[in-house]
Protein backbone atom coordinates (compact mmCIF):
# COMPACT_ATOMS: atom_id res chain seq x y z
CA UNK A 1 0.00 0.00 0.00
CA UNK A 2 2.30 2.77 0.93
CA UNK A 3 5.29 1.53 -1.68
CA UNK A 4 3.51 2.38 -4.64
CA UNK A 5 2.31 6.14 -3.77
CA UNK A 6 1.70 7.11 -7.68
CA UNK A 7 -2.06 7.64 -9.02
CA UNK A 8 -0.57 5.54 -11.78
CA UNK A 9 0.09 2.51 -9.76
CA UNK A 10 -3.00 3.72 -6.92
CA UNK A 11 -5.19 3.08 -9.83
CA UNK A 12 -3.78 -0.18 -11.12
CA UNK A 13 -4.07 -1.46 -7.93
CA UNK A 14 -7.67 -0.14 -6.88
CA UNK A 15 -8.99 -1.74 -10.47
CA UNK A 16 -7.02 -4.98 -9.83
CA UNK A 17 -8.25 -5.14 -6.55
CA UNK A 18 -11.81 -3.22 -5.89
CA UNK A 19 -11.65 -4.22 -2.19
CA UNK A 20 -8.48 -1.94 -1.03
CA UNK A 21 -10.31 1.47 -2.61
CA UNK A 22 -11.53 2.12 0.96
CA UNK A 23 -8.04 1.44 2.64
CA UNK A 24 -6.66 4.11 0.09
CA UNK A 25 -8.93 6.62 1.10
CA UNK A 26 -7.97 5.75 4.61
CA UNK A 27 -4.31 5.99 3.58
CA UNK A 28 -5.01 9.53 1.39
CA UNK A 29 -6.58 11.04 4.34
CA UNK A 30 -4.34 10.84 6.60
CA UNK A 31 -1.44 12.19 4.36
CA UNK A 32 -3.93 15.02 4.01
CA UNK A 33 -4.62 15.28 7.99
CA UNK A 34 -1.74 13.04 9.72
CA UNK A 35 -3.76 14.52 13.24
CA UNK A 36 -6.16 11.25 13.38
CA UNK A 37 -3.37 9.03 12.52
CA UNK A 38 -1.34 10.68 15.43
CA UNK A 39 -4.29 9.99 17.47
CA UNK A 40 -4.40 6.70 16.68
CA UNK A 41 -0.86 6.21 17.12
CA UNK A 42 -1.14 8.28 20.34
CA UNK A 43 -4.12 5.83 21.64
CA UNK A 44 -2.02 2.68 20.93
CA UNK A 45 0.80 4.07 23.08
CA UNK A 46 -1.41 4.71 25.77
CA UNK A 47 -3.08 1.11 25.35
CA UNK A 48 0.68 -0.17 25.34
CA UNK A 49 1.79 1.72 28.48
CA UNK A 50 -1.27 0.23 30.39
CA UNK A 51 -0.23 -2.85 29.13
CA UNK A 52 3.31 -2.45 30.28
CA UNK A 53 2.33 -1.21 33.42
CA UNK A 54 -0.27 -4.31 34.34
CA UNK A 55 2.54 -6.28 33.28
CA UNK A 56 5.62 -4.91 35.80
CA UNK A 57 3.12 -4.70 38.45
CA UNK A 58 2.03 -8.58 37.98
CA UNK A 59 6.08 -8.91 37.99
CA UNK A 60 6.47 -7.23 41.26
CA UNK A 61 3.21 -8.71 42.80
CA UNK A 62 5.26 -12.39 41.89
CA UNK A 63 8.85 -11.31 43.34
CA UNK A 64 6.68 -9.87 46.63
CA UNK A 65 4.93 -13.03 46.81
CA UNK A 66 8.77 -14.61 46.63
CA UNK A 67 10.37 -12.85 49.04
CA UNK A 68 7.24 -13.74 51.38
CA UNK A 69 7.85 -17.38 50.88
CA UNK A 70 11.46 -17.18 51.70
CA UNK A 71 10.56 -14.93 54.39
CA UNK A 72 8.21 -17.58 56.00
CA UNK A 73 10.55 -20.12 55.31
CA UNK A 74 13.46 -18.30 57.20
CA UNK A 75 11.00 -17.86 59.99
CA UNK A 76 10.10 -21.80 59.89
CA UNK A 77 13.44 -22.47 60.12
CA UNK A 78 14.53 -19.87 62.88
CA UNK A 79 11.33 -21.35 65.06
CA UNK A 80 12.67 -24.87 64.40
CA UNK A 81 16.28 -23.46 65.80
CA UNK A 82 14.58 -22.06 68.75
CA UNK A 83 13.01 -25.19 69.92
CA UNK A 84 15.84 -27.69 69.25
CA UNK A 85 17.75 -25.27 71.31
CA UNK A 86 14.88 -25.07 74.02
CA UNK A 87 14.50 -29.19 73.82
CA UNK A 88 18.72 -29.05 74.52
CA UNK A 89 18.88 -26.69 77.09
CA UNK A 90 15.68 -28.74 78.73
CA UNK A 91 17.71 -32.05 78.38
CA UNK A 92 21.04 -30.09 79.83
CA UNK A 93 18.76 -29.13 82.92
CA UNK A 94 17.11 -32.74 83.33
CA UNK A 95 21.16 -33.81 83.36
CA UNK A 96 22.14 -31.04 85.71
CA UNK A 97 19.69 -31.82 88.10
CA UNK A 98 20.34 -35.93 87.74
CA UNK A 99 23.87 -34.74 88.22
CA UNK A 100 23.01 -32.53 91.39
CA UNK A 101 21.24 -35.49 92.71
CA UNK A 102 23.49 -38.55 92.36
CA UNK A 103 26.13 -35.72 94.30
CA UNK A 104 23.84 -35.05 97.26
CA UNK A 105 23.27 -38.53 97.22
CA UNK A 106 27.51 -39.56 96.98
CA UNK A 107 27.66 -36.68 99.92
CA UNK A 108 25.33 -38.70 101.88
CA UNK A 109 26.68 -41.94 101.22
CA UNK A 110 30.39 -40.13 102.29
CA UNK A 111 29.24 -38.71 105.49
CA UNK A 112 27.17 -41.96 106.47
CA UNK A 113 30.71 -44.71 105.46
CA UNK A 114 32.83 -41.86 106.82
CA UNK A 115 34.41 -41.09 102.60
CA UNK A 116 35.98 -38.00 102.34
């Protein structure tokens, strides 16, 4: 369409093919008023920008909804740190006290068999 600009080859065209004749008039319009096609071009931008905007926000609502998984998985793991530690230091306790026990029991035993 817009290689052959020419009423010569317009024509040749338009009679070879009756169906364009409206997209020429399109075409011949707007090199008579390029405002509309501005407009259109203007509109498609816009359309485009929304586009690209939807789009980088879906991106960043993904990489949020990443960083929340990793978050909740660091806090898994940190919670699952906390209560082996709390199970050892329980254990350590139990020993301490077993430990504590068996000693007031060996200070017993010393003072009763005369063991220093």
């Amino acid at each position: 369409f817009l290689i052959k600009g020419d009423a010569e080859s317009v024509m040749k065209l338009i009679e070879a093919y009756p169906e364009f004749i409206d997209i020429y008039k399109e075409i011949a319009e707007f090199r008579r008023d390029p405002k509309e096609l501005i407009g259109m071009f203007s509109e498609a931008l816009l359309e485009l920008d929304r586009n690209t905007e939807r789009y980088m926000i879906d991106e960043l609502k993904e990489d949020v909804e990443k960083a929340e998984a990793e978050r909740d998985a660091a806090i898994a793991d940190r919670d699952t740190a906390i209560a082996d530690r709390d199970t050892a230091i329980s254990s350590l306790n139990v020993e301490r006290q077993r430990g504590d026990e068996l000693e007031e029991k060996l200070g017993r035993y010393r003072d009763k068999f005369g063991e220093k």
